[in-house]
Structures are given as C-alpha cells and as structure tokens.
N, C-alpha and C. Protein backbone atom coordinates (compact mmCIF):
# COMPACT_ATOMS: atom_id res chain seq x y z
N UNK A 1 21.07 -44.81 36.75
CA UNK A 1 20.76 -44.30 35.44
C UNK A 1 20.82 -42.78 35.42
N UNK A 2 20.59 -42.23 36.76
CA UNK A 2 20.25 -40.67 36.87
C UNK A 2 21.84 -40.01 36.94
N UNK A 3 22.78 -40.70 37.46
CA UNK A 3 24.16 -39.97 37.19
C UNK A 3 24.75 -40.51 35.95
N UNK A 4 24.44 -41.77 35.15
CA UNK A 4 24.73 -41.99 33.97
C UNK A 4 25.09 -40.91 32.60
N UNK A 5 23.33 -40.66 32.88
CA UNK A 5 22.51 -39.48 31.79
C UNK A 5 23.03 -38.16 32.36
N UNK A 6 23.34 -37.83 33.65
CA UNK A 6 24.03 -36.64 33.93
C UNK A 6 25.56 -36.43 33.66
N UNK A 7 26.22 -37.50 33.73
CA UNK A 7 27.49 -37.24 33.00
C UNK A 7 27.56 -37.19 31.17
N UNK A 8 26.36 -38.11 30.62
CA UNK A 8 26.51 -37.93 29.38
C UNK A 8 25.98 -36.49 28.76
N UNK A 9 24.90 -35.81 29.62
CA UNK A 9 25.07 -34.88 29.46
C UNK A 9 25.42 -33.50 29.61
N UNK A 10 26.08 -33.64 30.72
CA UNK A 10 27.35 -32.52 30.90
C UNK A 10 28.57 -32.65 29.74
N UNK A 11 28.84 -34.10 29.61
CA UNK A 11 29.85 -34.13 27.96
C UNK A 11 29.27 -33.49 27.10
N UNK A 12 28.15 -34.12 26.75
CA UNK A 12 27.49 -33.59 25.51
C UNK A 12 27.66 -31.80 25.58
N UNK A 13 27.34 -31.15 26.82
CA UNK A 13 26.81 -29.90 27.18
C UNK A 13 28.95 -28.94 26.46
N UNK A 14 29.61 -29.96 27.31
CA UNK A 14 31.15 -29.43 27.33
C UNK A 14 31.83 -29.34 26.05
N UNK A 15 30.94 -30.30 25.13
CA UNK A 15 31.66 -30.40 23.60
C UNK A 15 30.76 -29.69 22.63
N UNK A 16 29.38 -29.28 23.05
CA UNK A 16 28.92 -28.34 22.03
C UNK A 16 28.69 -26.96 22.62
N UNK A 17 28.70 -26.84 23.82
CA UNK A 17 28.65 -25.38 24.70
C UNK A 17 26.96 -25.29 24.29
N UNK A 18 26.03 -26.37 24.54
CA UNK A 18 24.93 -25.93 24.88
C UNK A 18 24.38 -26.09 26.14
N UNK A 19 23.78 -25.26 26.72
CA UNK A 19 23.03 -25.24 27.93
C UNK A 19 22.35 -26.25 28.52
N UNK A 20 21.74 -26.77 29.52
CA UNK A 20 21.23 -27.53 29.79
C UNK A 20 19.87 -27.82 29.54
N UNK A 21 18.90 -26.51 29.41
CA UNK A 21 17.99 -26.03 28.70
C UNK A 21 17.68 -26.16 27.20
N UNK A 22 18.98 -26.13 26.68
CA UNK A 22 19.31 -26.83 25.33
C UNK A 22 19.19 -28.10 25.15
N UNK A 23 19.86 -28.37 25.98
CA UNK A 23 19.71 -30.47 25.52
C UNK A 23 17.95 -31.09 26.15
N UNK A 24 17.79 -30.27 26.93
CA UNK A 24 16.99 -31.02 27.54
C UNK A 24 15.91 -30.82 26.24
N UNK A 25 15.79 -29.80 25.90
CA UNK A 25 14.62 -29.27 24.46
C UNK A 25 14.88 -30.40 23.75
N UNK A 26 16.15 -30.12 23.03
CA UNK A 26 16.85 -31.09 22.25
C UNK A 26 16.14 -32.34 21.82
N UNK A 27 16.48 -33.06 23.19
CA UNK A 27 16.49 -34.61 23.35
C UNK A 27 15.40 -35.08 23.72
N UNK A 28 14.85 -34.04 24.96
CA UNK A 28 13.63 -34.48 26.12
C UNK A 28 12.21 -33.77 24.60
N UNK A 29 12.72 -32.46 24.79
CA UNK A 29 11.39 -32.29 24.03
C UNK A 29 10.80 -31.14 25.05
N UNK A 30 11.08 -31.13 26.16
CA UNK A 30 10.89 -29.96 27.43
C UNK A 30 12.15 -29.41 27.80
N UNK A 31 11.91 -27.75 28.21
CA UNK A 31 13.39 -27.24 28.09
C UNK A 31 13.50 -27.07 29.66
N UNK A 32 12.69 -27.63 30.67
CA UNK A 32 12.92 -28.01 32.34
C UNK A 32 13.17 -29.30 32.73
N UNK A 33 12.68 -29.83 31.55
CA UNK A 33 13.02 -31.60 31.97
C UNK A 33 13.95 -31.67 32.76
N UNK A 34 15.33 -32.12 32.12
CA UNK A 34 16.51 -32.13 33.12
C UNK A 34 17.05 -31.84 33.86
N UNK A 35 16.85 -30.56 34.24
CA UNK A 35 17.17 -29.79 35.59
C UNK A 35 16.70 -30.47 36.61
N UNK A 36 14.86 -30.33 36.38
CA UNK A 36 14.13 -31.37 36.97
C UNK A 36 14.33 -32.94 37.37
N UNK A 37 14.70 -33.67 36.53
CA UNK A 37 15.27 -34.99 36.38
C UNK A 37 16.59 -35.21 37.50
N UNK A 38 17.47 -34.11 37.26
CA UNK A 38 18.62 -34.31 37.63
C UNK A 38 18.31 -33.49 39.20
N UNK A 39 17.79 -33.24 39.60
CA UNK A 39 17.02 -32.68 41.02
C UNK A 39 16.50 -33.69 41.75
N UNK A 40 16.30 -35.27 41.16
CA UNK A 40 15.40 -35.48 42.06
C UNK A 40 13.68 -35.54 41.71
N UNK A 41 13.49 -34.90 41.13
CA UNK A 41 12.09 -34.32 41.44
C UNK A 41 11.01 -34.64 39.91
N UNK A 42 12.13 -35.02 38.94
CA UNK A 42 11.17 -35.89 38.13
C UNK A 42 11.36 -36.94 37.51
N UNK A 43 10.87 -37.80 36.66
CA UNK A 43 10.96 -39.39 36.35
C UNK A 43 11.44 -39.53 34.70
N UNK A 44 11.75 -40.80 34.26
CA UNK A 44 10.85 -40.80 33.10
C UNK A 44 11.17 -42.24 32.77
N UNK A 45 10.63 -43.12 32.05
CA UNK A 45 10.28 -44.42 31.51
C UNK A 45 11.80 -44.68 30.90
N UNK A 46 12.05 -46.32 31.07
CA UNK A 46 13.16 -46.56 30.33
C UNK A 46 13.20 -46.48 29.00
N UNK A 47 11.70 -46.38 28.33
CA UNK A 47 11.61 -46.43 26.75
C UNK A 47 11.98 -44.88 26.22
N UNK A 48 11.48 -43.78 26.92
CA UNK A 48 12.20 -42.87 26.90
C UNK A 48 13.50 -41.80 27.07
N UNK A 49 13.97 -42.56 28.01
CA UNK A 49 15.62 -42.67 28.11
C UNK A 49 15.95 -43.59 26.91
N UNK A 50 15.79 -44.33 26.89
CA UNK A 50 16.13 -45.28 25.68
C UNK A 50 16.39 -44.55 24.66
N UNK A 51 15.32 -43.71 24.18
CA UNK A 51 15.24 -43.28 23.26
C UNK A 51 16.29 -41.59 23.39
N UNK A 52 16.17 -40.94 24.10
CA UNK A 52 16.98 -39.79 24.54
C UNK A 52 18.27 -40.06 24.13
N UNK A 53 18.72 -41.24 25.29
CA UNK A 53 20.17 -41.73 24.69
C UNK A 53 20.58 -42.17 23.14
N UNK A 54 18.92 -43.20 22.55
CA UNK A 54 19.77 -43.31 21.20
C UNK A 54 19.78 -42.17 20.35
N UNK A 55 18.92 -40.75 20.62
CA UNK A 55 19.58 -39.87 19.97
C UNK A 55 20.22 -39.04 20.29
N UNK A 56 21.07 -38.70 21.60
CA UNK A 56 22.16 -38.42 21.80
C UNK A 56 23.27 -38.79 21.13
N UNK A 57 23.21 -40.20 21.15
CA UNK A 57 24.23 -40.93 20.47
C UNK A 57 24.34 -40.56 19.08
N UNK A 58 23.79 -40.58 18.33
CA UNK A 58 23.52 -40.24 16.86
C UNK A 58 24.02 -38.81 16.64
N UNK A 59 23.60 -37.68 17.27
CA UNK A 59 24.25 -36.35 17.56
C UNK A 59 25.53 -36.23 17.94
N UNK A 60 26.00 -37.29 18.49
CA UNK A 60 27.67 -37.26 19.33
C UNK A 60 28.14 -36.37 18.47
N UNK A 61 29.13 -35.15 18.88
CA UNK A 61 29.85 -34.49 18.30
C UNK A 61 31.25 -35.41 18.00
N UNK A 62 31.92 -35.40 17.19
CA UNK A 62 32.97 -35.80 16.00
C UNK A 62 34.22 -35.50 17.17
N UNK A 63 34.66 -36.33 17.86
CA UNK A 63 35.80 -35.80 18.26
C UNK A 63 35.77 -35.70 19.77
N UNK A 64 34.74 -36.02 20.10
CA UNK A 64 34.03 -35.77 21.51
C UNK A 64 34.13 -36.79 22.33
N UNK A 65 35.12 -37.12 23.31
CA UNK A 65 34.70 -38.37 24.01
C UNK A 65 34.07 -38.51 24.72
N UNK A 66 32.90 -39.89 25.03
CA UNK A 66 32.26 -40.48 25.65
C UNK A 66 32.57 -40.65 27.21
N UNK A 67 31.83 -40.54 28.08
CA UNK A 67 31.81 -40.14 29.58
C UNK A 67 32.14 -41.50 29.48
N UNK A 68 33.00 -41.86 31.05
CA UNK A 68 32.36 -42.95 31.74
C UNK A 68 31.09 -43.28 32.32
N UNK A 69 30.58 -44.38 32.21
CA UNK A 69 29.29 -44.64 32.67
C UNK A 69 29.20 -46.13 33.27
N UNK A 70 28.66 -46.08 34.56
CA UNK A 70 28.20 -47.27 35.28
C UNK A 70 27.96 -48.32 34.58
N UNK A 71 28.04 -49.99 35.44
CA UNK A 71 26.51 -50.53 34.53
C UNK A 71 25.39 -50.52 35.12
N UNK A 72 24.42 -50.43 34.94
CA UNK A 72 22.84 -50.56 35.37
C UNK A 72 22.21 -51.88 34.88
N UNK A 73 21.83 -52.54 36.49
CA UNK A 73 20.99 -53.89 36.50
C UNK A 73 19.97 -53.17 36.66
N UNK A 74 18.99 -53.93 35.82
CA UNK A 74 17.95 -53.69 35.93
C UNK A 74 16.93 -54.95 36.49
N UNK A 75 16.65 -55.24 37.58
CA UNK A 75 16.37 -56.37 37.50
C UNK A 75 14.61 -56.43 37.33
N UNK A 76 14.04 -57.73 36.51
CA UNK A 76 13.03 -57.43 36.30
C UNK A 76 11.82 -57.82 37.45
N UNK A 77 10.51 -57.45 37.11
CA UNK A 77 9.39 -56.92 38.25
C UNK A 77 9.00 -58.41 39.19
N UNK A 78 8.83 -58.46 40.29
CA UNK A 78 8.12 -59.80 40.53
C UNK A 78 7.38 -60.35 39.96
N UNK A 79 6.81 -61.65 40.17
CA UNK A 79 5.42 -62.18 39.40
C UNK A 79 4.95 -62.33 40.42
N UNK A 80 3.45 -61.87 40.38
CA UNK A 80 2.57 -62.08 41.55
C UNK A 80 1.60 -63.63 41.46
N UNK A 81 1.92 -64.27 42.87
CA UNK A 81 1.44 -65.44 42.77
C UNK A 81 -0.09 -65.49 43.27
C-alpha cells in the first residue's frame, strides 16, 4: 500500500508541480505526514487512506494519467478461539 500511495503521489506531485508538503497538507491534513509515511517511520489506518485516496481521486488533474498500482490483499485478522 506504501509504494502504491507513493507512486500516486509523485503523479499527482508531477501533474500539478506541488510539493510533497503540499499534498500531504492537502490530503493528510499534516504537512510531514508523508515524508514520514513514505520513510518508514509512520502509519495510518485503512479508513484513512481510504479516504486520502478517495480524495485524491476526485482532485485528479484533467489529463493526468493514473500511476500503475499493485494489487493489495488484504487478508482479514484471525479469530481467536
């Protein structure tokens, strides 16, 4: 998921010439998030990616193509017996 969101947003970054500091404000809402994120060194919930991506998506610049991107299994948690 972590090189997913890093290629979508290096596109995003290549078709509007904003910073990374930019998107991360943007989308995340923190303007270290992603640096952070994309380091290694921080997390965040699938409901919030979820949400990052669906408004990335909505922002797509006009003309801009879409990265390739993996698929991601997610497989779900054990049940404890």
């Amino acid at each position: 998921m972590r090189a997913n969101l890093r290629s979508i947003v290096a596109a995003y970054r290549a078709a509007t010439g904003s910073t990374l500091a930019q998107v991360s404000k943007r989308f995340y809402g923190n303007a270290g998030f992603l640096g952070s994120f994309f380091s290694g060194k921080g997390s965040v919930s699938l409901q919030k990616l979820d949400a990052m991506l669906a408004a990335i998506t909505s922002e797509w610049p006009p003309g801009a193509e879409w990265p390739y991107c993996r698929a991601v299994i997610i497989k779900p948690p054990r049940r404890r017996r």
